[in-house]
Protein backbone atom coordinates (compact mmCIF):
# COMPACT_ATOMS: atom_id res chain seq x y z
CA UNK A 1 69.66 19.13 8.10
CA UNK A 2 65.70 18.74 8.29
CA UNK A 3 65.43 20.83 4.74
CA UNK A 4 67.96 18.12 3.45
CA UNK A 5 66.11 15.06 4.92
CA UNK A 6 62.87 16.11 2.95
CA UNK A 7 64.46 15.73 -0.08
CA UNK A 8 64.84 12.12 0.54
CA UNK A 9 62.17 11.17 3.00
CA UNK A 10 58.93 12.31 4.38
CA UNK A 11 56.59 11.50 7.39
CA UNK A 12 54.83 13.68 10.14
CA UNK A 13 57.79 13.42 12.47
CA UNK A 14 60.10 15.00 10.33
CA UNK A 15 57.90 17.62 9.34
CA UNK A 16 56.97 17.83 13.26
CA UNK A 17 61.05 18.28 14.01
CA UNK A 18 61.39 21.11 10.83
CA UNK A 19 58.95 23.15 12.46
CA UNK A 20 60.51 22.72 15.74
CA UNK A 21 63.47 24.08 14.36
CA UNK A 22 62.02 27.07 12.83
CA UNK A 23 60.50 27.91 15.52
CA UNK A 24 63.17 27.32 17.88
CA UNK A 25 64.75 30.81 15.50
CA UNK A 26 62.07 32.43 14.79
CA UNK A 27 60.77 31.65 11.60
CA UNK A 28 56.89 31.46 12.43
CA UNK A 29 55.83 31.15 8.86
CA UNK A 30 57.89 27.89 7.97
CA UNK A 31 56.91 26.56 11.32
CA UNK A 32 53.73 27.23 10.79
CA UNK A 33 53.93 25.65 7.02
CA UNK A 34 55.86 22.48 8.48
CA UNK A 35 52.94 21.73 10.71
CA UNK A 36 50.51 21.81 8.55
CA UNK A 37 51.94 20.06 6.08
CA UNK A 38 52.36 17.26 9.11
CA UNK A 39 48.90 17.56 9.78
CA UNK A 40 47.74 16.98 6.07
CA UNK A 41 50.15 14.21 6.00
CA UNK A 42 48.36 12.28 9.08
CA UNK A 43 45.11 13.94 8.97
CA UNK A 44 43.95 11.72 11.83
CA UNK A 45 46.34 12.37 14.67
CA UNK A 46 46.68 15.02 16.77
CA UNK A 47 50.01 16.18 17.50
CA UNK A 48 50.90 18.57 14.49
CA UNK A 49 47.91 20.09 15.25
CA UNK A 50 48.42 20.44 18.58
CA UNK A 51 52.15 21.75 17.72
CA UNK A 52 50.11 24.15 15.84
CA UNK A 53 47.87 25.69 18.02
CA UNK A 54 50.61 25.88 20.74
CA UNK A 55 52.70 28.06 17.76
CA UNK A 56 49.65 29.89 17.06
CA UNK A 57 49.30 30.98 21.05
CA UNK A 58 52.69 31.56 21.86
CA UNK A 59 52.51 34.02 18.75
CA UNK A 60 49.34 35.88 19.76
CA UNK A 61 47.87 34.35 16.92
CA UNK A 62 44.52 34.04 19.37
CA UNK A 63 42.01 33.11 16.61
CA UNK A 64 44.35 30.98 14.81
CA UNK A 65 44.88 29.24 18.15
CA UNK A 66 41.39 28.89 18.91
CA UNK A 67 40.22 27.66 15.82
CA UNK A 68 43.16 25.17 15.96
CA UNK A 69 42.46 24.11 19.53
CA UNK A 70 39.13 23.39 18.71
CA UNK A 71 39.77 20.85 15.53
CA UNK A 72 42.08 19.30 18.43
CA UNK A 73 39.15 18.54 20.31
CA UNK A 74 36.68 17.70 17.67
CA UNK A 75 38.86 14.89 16.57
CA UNK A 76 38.32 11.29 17.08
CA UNK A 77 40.80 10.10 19.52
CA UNK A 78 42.17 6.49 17.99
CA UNK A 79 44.12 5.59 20.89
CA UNK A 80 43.25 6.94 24.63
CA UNK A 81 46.90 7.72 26.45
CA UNK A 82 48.06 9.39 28.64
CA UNK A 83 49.35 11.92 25.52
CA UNK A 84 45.97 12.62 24.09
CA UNK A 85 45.00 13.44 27.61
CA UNK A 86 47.82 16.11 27.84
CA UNK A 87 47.03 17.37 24.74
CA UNK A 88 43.25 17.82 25.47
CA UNK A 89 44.11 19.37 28.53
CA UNK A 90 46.49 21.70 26.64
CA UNK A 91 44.07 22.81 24.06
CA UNK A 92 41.32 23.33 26.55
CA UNK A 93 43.63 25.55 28.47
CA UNK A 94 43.79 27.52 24.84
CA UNK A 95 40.36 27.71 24.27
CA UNK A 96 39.63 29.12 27.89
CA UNK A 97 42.06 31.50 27.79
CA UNK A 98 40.90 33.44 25.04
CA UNK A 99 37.64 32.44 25.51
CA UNK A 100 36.44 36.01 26.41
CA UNK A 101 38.80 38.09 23.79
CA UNK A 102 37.28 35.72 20.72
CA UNK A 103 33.94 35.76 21.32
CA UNK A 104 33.53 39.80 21.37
């Protein structure tokens, strides 16, 4: 139903829910493709990315979900909530757990 909406609308959200979806069966790529294409959609907030780097870890994708953790972090936070909080926390808890396999 999400590949059908598309065709006649588009925001974050609904690329957000696709990827959802895809990864709810198993299809990484296309998850991975529907988030970004969220996050180039609404370059400023922080939940496809987020959705992102949380595909990218539960993958083993551990430089992917570094790297994805850590434009997380380095973004300007518009609105403080108690969201944004969860998701800092989140990526943090990324970044230190692969802290030591990256950097070698």
């Amino acid at each position: 139903m999400f590949e059908r909406a598309i065709s006649f609308t588009s925001d974050e959200i609904l690329y957000c829910s696709l990827g959802d979806s895809y990864k709810s069966v198993k299809r990484y790529k296309e998850a991975e493709r529907a988030y970004l294409y969220a996050s180039f959609m609404v370059p400023h907030k922080l939940y496809p990315l987020y959705l992102l780097a949380v595909l990218y870890d539960e993958t083993e994708q551990r430089d992917k979900a570094v790297a994805t953790a850590m434009k997380v972090l380095n973004k300007e936070v518009k609105v403080d909530s108690e969201a944004t909080e969860e998701i800092t926390k989140a990526m943090k808890g990324i970044i230190i757990k692969y802290k030591d396999e990256v950097i070698k």
